[in-house]
PDB file of N, CA and C in Angstrom:
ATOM      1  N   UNK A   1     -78.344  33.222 -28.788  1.00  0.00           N
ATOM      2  CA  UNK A   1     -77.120  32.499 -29.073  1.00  0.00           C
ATOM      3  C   UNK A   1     -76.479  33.114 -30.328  1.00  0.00           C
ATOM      4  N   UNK A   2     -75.304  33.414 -30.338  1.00  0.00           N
ATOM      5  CA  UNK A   2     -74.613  33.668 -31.274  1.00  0.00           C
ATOM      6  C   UNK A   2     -73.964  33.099 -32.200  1.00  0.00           C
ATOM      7  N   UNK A   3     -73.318  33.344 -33.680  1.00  0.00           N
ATOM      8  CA  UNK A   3     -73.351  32.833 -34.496  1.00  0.00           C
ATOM      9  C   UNK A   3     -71.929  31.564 -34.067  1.00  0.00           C
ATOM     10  N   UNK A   4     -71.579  32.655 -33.796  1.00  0.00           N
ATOM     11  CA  UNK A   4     -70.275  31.929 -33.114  1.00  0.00           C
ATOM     12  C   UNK A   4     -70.833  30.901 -31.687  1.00  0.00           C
ATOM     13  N   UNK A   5     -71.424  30.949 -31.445  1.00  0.00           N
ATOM     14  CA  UNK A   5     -71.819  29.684 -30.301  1.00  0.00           C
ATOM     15  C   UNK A   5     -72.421  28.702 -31.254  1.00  0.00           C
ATOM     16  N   UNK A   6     -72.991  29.035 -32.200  1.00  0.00           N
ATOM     17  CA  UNK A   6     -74.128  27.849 -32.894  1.00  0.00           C
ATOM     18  C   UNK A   6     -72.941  27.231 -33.580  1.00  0.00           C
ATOM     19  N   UNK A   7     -71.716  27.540 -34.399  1.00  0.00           N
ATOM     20  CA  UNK A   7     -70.842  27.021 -34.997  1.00  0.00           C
ATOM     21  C   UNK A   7     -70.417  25.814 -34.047  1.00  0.00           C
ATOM     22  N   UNK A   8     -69.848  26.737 -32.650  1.00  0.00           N
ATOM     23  CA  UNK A   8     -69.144  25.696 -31.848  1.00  0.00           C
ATOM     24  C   UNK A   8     -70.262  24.380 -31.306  1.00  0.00           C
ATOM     25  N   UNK A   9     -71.487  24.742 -31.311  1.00  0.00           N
ATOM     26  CA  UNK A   9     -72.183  23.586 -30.798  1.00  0.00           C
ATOM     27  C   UNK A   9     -72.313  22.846 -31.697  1.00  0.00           C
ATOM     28  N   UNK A  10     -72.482  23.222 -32.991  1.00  0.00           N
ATOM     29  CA  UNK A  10     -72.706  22.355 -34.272  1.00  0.00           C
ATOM     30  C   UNK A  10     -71.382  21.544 -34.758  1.00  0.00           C
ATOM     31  N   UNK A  11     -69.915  21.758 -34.578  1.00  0.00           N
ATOM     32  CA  UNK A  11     -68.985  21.012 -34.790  1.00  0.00           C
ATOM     33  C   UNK A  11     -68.846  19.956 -33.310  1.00  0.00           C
ATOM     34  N   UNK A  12     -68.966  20.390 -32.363  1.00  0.00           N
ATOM     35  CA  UNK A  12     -68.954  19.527 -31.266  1.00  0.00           C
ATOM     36  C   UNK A  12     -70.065  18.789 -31.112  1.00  0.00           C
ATOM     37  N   UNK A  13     -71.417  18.381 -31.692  1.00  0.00           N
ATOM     38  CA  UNK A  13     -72.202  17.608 -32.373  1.00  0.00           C
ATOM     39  C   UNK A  13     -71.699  16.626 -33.269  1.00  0.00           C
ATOM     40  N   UNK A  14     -71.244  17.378 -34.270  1.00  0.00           N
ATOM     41  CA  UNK A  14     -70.494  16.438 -35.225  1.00  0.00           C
ATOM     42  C   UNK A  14     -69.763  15.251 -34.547  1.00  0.00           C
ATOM     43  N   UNK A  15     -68.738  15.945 -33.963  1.00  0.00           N
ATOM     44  CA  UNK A  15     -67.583  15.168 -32.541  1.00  0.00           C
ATOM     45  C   UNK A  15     -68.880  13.960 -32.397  1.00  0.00           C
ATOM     46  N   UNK A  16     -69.989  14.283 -31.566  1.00  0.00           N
ATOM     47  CA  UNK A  16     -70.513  13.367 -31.204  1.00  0.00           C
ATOM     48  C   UNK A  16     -71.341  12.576 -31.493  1.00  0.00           C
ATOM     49  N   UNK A  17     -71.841  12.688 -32.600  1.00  0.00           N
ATOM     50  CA  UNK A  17     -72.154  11.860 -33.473  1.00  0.00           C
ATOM     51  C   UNK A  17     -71.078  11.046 -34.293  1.00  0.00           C
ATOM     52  N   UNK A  18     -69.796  11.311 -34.195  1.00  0.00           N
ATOM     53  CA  UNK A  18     -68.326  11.038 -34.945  1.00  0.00           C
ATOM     54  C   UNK A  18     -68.825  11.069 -36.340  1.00  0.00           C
ATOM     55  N   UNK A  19     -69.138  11.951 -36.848  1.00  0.00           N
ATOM     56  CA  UNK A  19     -68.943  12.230 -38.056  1.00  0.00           C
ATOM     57  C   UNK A  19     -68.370  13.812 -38.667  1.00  0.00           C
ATOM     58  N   UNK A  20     -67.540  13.920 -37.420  1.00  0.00           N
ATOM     59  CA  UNK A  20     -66.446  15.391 -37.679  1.00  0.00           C
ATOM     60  C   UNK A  20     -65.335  14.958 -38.248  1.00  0.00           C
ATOM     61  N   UNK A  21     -64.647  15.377 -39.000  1.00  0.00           N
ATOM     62  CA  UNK A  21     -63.221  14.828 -39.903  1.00  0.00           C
ATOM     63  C   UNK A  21     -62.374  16.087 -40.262  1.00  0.00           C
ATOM     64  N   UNK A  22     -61.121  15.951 -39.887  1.00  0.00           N
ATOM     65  CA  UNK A  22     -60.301  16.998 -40.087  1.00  0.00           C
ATOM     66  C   UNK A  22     -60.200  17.006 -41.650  1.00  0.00           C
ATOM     67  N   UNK A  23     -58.682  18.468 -41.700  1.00  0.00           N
ATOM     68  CA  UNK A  23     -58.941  18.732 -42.973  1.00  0.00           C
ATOM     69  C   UNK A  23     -58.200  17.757 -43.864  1.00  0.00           C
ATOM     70  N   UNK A  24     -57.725  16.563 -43.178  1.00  0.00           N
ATOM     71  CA  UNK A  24     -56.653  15.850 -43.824  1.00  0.00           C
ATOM     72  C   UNK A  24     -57.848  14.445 -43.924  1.00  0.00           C
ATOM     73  N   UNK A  25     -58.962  14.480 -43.644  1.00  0.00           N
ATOM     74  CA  UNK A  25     -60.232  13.855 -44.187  1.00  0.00           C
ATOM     75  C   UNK A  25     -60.862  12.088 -43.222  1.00  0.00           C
ATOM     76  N   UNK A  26     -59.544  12.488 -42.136  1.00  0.00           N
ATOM     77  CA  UNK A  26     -59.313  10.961 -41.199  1.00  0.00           C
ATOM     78  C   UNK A  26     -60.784  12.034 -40.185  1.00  0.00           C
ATOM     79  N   UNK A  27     -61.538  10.802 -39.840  1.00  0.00           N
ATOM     80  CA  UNK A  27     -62.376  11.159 -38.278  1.00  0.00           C
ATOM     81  C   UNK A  27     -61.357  11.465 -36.989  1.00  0.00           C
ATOM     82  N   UNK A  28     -62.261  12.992 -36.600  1.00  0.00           N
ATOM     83  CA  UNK A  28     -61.574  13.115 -35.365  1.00  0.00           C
ATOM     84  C   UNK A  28     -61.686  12.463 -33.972  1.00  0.00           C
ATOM     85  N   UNK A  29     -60.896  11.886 -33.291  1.00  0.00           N
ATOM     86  CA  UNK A  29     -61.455  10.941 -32.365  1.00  0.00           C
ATOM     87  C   UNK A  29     -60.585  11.766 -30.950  1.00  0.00           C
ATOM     88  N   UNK A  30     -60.025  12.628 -31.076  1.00  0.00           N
ATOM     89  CA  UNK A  30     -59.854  13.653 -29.873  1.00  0.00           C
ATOM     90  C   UNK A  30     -60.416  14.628 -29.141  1.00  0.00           C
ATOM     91  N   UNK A  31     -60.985  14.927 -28.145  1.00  0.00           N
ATOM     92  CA  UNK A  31     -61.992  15.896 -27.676  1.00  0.00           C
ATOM     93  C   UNK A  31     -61.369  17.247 -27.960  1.00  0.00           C
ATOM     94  N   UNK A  32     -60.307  17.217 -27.678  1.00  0.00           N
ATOM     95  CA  UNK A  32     -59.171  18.185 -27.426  1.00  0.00           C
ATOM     96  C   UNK A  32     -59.621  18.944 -28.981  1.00  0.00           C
ATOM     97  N   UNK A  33     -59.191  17.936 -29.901  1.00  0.00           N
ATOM     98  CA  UNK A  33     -58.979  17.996 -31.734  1.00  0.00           C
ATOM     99  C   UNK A  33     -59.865  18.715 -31.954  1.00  0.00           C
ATOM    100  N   UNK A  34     -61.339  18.433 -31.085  1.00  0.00           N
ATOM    101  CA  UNK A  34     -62.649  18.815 -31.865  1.00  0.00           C
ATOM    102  C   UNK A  34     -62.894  19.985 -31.534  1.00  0.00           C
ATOM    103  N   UNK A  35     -62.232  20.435 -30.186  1.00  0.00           N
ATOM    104  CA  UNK A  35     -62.691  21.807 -29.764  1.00  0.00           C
ATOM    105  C   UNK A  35     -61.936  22.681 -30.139  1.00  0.00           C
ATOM    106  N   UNK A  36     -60.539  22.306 -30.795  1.00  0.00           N
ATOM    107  CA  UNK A  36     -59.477  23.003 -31.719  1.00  0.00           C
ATOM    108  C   UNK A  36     -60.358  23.594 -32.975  1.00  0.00           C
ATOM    109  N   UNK A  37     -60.719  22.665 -33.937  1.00  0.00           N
ATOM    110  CA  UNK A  37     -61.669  22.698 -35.134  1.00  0.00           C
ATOM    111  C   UNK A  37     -62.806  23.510 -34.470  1.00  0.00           C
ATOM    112  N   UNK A  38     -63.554  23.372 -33.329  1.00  0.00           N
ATOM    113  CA  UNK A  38     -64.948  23.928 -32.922  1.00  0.00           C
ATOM    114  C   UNK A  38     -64.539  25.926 -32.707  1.00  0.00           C
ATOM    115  N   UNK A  39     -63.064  25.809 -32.078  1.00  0.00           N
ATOM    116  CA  UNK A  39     -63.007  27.533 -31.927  1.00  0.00           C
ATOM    117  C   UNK A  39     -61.975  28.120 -33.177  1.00  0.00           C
ATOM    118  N   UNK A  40     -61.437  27.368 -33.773  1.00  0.00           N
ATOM    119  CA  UNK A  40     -60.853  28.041 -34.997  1.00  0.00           C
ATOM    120  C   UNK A  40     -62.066  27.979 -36.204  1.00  0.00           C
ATOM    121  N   UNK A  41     -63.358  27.356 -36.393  1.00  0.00           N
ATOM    122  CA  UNK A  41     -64.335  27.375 -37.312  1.00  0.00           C
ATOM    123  C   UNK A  41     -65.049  29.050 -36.504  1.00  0.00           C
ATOM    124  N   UNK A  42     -65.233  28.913 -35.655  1.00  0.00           N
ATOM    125  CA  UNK A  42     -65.879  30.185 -35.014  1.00  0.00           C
ATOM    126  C   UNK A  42     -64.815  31.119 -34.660  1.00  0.00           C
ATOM    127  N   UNK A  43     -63.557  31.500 -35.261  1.00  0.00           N
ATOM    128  CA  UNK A  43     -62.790  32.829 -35.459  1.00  0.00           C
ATOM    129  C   UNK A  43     -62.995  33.088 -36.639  1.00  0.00           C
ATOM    130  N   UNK A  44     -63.239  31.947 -37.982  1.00  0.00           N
ATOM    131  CA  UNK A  44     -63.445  32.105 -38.920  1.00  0.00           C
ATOM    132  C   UNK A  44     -64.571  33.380 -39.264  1.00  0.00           C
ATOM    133  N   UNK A  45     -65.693  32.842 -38.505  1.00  0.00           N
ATOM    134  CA  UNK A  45     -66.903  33.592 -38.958  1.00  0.00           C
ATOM    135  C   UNK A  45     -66.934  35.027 -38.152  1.00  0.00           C
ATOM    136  N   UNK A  46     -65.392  35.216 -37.123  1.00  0.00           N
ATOM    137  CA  UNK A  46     -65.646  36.481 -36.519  1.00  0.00           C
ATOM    138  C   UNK A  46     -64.271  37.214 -37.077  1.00  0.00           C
ATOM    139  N   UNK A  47     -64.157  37.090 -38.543  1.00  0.00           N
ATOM    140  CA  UNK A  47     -62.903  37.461 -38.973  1.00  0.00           C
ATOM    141  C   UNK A  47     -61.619  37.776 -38.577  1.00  0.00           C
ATOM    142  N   UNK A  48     -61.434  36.689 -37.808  1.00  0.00           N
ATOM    143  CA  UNK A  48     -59.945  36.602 -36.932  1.00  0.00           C
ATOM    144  C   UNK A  48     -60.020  36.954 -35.736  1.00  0.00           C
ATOM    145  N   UNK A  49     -61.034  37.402 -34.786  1.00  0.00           N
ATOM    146  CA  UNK A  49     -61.437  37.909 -33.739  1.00  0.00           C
ATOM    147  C   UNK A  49     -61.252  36.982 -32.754  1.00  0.00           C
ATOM    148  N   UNK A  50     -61.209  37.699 -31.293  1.00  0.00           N
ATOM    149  CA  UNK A  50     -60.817  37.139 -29.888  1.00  0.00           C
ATOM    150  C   UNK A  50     -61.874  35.920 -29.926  1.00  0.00           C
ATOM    151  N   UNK A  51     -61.785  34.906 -29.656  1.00  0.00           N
ATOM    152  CA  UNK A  51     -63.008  33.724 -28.436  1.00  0.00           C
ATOM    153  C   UNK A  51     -62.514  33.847 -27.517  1.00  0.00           C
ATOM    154  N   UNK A  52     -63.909  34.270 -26.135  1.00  0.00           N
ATOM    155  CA  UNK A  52     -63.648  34.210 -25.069  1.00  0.00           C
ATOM    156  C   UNK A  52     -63.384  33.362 -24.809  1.00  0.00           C
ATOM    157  N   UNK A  53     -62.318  33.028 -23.300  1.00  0.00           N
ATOM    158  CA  UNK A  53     -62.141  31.785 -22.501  1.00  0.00           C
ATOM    159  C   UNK A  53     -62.964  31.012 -22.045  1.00  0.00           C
ATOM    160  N   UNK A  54     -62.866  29.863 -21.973  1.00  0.00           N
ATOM    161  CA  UNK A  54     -63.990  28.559 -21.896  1.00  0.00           C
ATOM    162  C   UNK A  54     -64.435  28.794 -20.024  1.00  0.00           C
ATOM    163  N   UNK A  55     -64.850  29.245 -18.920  1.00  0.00           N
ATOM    164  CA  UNK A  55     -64.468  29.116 -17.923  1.00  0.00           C
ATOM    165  C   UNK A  55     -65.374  27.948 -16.892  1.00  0.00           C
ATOM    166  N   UNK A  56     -64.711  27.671 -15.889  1.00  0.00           N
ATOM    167  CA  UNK A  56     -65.212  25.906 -15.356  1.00  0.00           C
ATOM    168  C   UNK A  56     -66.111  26.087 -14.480  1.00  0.00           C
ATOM    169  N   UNK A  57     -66.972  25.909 -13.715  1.00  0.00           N
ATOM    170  CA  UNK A  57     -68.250  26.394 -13.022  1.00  0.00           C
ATOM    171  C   UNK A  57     -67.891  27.634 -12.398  1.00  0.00           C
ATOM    172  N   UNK A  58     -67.101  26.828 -11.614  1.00  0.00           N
ATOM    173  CA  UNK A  58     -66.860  27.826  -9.772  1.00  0.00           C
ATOM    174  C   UNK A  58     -65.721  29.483 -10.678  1.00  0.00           C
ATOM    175  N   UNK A  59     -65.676  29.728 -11.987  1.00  0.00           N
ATOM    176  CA  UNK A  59     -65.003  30.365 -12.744  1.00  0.00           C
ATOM    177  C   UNK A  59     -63.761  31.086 -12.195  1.00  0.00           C
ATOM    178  N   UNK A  60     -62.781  29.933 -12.039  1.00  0.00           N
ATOM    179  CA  UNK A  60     -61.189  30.386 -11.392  1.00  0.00           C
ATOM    180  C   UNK A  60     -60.738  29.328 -12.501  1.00  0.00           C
ATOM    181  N   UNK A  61     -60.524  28.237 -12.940  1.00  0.00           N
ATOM    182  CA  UNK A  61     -60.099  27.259 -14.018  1.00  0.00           C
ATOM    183  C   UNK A  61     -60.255  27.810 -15.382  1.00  0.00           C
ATOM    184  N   UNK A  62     -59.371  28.557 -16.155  1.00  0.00           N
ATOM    185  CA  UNK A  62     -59.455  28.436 -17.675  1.00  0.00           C
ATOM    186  C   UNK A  62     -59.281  27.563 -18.476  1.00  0.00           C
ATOM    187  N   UNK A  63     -59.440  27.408 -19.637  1.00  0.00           N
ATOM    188  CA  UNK A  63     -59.046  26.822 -20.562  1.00  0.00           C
ATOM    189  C   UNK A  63     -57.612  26.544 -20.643  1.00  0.00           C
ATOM    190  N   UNK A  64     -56.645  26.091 -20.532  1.00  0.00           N
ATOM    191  CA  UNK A  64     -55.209  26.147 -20.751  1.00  0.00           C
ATOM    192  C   UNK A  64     -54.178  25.588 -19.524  1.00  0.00           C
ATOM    193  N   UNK A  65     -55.482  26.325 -18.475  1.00  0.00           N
ATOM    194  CA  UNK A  65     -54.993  25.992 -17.233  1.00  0.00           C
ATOM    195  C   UNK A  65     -55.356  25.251 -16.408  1.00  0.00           C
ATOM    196  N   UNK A  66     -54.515  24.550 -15.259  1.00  0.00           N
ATOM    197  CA  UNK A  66     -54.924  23.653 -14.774  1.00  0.00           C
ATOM    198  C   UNK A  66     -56.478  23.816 -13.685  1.00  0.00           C
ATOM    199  N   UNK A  67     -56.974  22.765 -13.805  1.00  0.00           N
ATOM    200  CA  UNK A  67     -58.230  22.895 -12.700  1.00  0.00           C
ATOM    201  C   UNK A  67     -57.829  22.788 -11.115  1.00  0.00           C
ATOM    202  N   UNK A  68     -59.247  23.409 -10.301  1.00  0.00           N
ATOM    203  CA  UNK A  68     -58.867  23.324  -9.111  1.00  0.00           C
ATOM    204  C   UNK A  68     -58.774  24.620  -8.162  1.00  0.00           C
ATOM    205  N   UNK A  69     -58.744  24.813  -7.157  1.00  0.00           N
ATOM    206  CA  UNK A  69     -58.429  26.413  -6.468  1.00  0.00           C
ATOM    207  C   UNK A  69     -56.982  26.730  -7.124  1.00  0.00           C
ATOM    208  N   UNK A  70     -57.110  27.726  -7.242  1.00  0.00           N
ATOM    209  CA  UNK A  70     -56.172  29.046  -7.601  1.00  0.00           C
ATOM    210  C   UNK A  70     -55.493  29.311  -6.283  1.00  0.00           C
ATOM    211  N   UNK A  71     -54.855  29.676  -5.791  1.00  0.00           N
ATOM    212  CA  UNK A  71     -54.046  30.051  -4.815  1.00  0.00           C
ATOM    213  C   UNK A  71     -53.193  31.264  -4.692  1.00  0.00           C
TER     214      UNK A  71
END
């Protein structure tokens, strides 16, 4: 596992334990929020570098995009 995976599992922990808090110091209570904070903490540590796309089992669904067959 990479450093950058252990970041993202360790802030999305946080998420679920709810004791993740943005930088404006309120708890984050958005999944969305946390995985924002979870891949911008892990560009951090890859000095501005690409994160791959999140992809959904059957791997045709990205991140961004809607789920479901592709067509």
């Amino acid at each position: 596992m990479s450093k950058k995976e252990k970041k993202i599992k360790k802030v999305m922990g946080e998420f679920k334990d709810k004791t993740l808090k943005s930088s404006s110091g309120k708890k984050v209570a958005d999944r969305n929020q946390a995985m924002a904070i979870a891949f911008s903490e892990a560009k951090k540590l890859n000095h501005g570098g690409k994160i791959k796309a999140a992809k959904c089992r059957n791997g045709l669904a990205r991140r961004g995009k809607t789920r479901g067959i592709v067509t």
